[in-house]
C-alpha atoms as a PDB file:
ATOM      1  CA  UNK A   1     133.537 104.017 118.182  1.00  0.00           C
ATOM      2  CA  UNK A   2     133.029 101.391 115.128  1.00  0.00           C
ATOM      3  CA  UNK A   3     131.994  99.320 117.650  1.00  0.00           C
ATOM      4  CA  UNK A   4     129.382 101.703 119.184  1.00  0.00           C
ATOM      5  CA  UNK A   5     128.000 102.328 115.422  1.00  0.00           C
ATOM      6  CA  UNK A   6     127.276  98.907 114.019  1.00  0.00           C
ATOM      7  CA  UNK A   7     125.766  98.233 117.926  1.00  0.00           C
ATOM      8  CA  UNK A   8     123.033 101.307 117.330  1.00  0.00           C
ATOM      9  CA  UNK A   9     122.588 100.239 113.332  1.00  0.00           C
ATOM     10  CA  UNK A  10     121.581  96.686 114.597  1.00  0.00           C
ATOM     11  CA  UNK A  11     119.215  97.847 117.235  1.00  0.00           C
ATOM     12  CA  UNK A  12     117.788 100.205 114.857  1.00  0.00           C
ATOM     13  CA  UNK A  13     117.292  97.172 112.081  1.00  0.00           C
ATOM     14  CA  UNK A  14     115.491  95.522 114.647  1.00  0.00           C
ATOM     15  CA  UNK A  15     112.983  98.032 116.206  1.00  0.00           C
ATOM     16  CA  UNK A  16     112.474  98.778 112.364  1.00  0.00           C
ATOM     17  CA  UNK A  17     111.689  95.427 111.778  1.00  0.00           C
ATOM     18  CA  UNK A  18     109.195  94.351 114.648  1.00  0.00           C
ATOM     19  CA  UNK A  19     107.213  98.164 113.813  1.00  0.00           C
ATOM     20  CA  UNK A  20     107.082  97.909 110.556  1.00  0.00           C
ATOM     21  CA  UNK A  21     105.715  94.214 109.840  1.00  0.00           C
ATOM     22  CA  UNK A  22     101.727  94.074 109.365  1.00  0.00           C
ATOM     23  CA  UNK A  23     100.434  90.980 111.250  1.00  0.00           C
ATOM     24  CA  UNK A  24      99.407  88.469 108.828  1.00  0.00           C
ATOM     25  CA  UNK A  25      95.388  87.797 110.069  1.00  0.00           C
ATOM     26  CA  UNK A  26      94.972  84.381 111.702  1.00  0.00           C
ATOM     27  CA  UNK A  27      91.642  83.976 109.478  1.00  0.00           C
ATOM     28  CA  UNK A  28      89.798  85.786 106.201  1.00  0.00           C
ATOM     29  CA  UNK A  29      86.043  84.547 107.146  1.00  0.00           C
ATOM     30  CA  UNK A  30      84.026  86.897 106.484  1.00  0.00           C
ATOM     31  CA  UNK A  31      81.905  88.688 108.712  1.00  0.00           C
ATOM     32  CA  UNK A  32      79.455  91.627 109.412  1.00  0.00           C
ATOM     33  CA  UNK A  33      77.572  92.936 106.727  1.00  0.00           C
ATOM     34  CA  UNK A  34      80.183  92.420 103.762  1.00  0.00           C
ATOM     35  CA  UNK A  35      79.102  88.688 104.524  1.00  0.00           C
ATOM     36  CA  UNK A  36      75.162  88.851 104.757  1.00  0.00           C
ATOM     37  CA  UNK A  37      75.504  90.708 100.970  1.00  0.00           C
ATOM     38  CA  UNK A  38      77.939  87.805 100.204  1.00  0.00           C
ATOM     39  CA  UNK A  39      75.410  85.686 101.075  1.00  0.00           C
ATOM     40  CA  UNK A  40      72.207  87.302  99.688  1.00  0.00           C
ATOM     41  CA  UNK A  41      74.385  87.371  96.258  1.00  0.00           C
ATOM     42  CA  UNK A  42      74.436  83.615  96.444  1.00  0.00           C
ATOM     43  CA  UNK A  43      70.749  82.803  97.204  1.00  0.00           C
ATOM     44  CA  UNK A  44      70.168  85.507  94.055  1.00  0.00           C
ATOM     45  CA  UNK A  45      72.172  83.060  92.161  1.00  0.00           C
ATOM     46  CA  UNK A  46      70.341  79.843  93.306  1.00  0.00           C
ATOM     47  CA  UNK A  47      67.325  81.862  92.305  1.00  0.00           C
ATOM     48  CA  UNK A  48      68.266  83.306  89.152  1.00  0.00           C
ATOM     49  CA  UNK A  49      69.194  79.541  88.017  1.00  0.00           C
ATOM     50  CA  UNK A  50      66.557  77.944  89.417  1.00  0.00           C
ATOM     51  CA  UNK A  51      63.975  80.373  87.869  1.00  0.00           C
ATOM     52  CA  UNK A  52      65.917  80.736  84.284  1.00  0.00           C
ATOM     53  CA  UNK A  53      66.066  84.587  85.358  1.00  0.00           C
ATOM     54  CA  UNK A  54      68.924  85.984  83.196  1.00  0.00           C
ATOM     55  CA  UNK A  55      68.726  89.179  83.697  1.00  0.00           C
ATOM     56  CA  UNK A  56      68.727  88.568  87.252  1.00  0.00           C
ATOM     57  CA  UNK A  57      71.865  86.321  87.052  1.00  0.00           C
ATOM     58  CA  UNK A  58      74.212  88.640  84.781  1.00  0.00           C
ATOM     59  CA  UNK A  59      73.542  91.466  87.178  1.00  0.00           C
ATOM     60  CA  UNK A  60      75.497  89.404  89.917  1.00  0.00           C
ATOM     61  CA  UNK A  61      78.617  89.038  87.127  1.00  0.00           C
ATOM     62  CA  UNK A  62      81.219  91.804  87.261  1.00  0.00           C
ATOM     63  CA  UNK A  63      80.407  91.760  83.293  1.00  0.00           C
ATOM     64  CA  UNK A  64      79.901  88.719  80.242  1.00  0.00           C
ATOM     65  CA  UNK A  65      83.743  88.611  79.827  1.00  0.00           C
ATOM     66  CA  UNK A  66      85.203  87.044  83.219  1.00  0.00           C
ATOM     67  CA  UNK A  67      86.821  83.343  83.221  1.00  0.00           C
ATOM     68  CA  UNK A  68      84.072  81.213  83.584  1.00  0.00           C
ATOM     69  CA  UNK A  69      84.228  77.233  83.261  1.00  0.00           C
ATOM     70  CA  UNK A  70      84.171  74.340  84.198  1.00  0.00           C
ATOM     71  CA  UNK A  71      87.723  73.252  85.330  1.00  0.00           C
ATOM     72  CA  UNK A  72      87.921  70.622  82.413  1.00  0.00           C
ATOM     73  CA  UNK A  73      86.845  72.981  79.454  1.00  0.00           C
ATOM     74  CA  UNK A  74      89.731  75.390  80.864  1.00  0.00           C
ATOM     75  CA  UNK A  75      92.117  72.100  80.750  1.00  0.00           C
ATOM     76  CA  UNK A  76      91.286  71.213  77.510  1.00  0.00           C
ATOM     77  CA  UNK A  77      90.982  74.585  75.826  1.00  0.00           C
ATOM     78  CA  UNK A  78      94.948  74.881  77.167  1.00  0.00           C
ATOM     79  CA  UNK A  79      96.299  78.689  77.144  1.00  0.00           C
ATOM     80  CA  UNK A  80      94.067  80.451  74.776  1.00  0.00           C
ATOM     81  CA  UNK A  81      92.914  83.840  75.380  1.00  0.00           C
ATOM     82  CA  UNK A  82      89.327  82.554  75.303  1.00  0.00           C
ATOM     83  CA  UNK A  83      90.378  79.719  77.438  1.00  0.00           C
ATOM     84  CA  UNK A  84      88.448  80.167  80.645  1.00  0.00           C
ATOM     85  CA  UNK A  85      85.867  82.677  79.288  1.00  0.00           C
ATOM     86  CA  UNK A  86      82.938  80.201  78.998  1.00  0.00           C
ATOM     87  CA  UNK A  87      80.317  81.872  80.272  1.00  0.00           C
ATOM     88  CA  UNK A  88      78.081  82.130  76.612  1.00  0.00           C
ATOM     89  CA  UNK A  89      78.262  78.076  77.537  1.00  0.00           C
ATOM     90  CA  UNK A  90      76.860  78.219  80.598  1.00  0.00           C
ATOM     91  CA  UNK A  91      73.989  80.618  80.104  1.00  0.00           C
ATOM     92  CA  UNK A  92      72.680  78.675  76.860  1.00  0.00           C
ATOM     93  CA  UNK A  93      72.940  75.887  79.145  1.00  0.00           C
ATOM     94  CA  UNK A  94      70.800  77.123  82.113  1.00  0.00           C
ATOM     95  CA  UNK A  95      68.532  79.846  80.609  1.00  0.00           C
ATOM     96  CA  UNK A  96      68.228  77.613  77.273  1.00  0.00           C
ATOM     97  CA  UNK A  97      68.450  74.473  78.719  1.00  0.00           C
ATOM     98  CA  UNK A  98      65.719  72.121  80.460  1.00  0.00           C
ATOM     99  CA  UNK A  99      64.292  73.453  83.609  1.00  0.00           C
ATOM    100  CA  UNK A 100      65.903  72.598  87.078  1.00  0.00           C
ATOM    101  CA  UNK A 101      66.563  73.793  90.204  1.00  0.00           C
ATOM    102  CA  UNK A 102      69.834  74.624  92.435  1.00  0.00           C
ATOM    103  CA  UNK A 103      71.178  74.894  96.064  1.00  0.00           C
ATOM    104  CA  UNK A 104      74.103  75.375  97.292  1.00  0.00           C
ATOM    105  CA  UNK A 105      75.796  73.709 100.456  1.00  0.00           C
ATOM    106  CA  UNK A 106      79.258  73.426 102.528  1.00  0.00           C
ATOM    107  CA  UNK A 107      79.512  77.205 101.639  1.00  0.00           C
ATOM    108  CA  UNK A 108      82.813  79.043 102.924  1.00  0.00           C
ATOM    109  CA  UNK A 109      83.475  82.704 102.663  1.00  0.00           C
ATOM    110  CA  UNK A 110      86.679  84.357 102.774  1.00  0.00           C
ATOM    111  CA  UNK A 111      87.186  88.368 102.848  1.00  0.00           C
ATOM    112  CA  UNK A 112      90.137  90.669 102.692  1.00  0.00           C
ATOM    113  CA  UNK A 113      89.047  93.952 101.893  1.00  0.00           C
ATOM    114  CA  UNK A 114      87.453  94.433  98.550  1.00  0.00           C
ATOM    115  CA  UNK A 115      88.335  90.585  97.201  1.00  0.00           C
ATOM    116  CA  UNK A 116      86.823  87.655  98.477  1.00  0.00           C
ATOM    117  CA  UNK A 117      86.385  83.891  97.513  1.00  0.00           C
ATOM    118  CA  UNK A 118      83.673  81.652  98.095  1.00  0.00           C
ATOM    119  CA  UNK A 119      83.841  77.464  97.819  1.00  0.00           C
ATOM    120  CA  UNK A 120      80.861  75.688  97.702  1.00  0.00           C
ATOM    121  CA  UNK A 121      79.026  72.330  96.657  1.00  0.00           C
ATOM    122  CA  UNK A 122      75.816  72.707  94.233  1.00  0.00           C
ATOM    123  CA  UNK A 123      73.337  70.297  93.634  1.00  0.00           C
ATOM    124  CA  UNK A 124      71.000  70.449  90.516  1.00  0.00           C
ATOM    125  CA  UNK A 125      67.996  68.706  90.552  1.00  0.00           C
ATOM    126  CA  UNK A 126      65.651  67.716  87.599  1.00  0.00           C
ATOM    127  CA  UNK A 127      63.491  65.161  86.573  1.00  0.00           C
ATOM    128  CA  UNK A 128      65.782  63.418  84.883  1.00  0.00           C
ATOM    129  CA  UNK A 129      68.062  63.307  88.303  1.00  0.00           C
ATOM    130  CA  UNK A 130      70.192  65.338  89.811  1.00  0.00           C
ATOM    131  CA  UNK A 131      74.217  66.035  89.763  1.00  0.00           C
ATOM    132  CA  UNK A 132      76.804  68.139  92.097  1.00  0.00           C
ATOM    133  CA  UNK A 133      80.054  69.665  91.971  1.00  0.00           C
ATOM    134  CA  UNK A 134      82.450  72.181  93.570  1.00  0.00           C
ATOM    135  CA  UNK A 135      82.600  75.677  92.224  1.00  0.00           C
ATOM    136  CA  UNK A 136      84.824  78.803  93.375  1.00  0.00           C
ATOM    137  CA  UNK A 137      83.906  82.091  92.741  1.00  0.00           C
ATOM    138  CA  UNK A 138      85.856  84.757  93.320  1.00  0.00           C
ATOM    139  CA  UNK A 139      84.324  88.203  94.301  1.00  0.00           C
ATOM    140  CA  UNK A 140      84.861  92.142  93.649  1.00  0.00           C
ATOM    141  CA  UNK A 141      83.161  94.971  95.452  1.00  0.00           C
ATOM    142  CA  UNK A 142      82.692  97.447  93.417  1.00  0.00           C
ATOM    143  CA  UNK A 143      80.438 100.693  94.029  1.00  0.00           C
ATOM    144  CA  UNK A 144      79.724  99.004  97.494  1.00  0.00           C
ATOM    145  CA  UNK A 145      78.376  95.709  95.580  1.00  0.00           C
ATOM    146  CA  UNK A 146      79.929  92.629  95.420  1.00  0.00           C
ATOM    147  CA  UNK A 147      80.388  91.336  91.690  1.00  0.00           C
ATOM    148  CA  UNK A 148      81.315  87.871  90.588  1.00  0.00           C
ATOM    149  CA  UNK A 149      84.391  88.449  88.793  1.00  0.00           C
ATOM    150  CA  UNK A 150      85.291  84.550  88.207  1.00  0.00           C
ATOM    151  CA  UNK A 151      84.268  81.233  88.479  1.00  0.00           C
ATOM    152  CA  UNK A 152      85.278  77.945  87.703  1.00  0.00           C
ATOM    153  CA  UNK A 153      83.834  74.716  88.725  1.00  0.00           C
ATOM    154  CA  UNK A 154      83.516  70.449  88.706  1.00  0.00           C
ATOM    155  CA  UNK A 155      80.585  68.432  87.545  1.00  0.00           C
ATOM    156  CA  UNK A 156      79.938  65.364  88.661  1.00  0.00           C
ATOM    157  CA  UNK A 157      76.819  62.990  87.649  1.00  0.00           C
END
């Protein structure tokens, strides 16, 4: 009878097991319509920064307070609260800062749900040259609209 037990406790343990387990998705790219607003969010960004359109740009930012820097101001700011939150840095730099323009390129989208993350490579181009870097951004959608809720980025002359 012990025998008979511990036999039906495994089986159960196992059907439990293989029902229960969520398959892990074999990809996160985006797709549908959650990635054409992904993507209309980023050519408002190349636009907003190209154009010196604040108003334009902060309505694409989940609000003034999210980490944003460059990956070397984080480093060297260390573990402060105010570590990451550069973002009062950035604007004065592109809304106050000589004119130039943006694109973005080797753009890839992930999605799970409500959250995803974008990777890119911008270019900025002037007069006085241009530079690049990687950025990531990670995304919210809130109220049906997706919201930058972080980014962080390299810069490279």
């Amino acid at each position: 009878m012990k025998g008979v037990l511990v036999s039906f406790l495994v089986l159960i343990s196992a059907i439990a097991s293989t029902v229960s387990a969520t398959p892990v998705p074999a990809s996160f790219d985006s797709t549908g319509t959650d990635k054409a607003a992904i993507e209309t969010l980023l050519d408002s960004y190349t636009k907003a920064v190209s154009t010196k359109d604040q108003a334009l740009f902060e309505s694409l930012l989940l609000n003034k307070a999210i980490p944003f820097s460059s990956a070397s101001s984080a480093i060297k700011a260390g573990t402060t609260e105010q570590s990451t939150r550069h973002y009062d840095d950035f604007r004065k730099g592109v809304f106050e800062g000589p004119k130039f323009t943006q694109r973005f390129q080797d753009i890839h989208i992930q999605q799970d749900g409500p959250l995803a993350n974008v990777s890119l490579v911008f270019v900025n181009t002037s007069s006085q040259g241009s530079n690049w870097g990687w950025k990531t951004l990670q995304l919210l959608k809130v109220d049906g609209r997706w919201k930058i809720a972080s980014e962080f980025f390299t810069n490279h002359d």
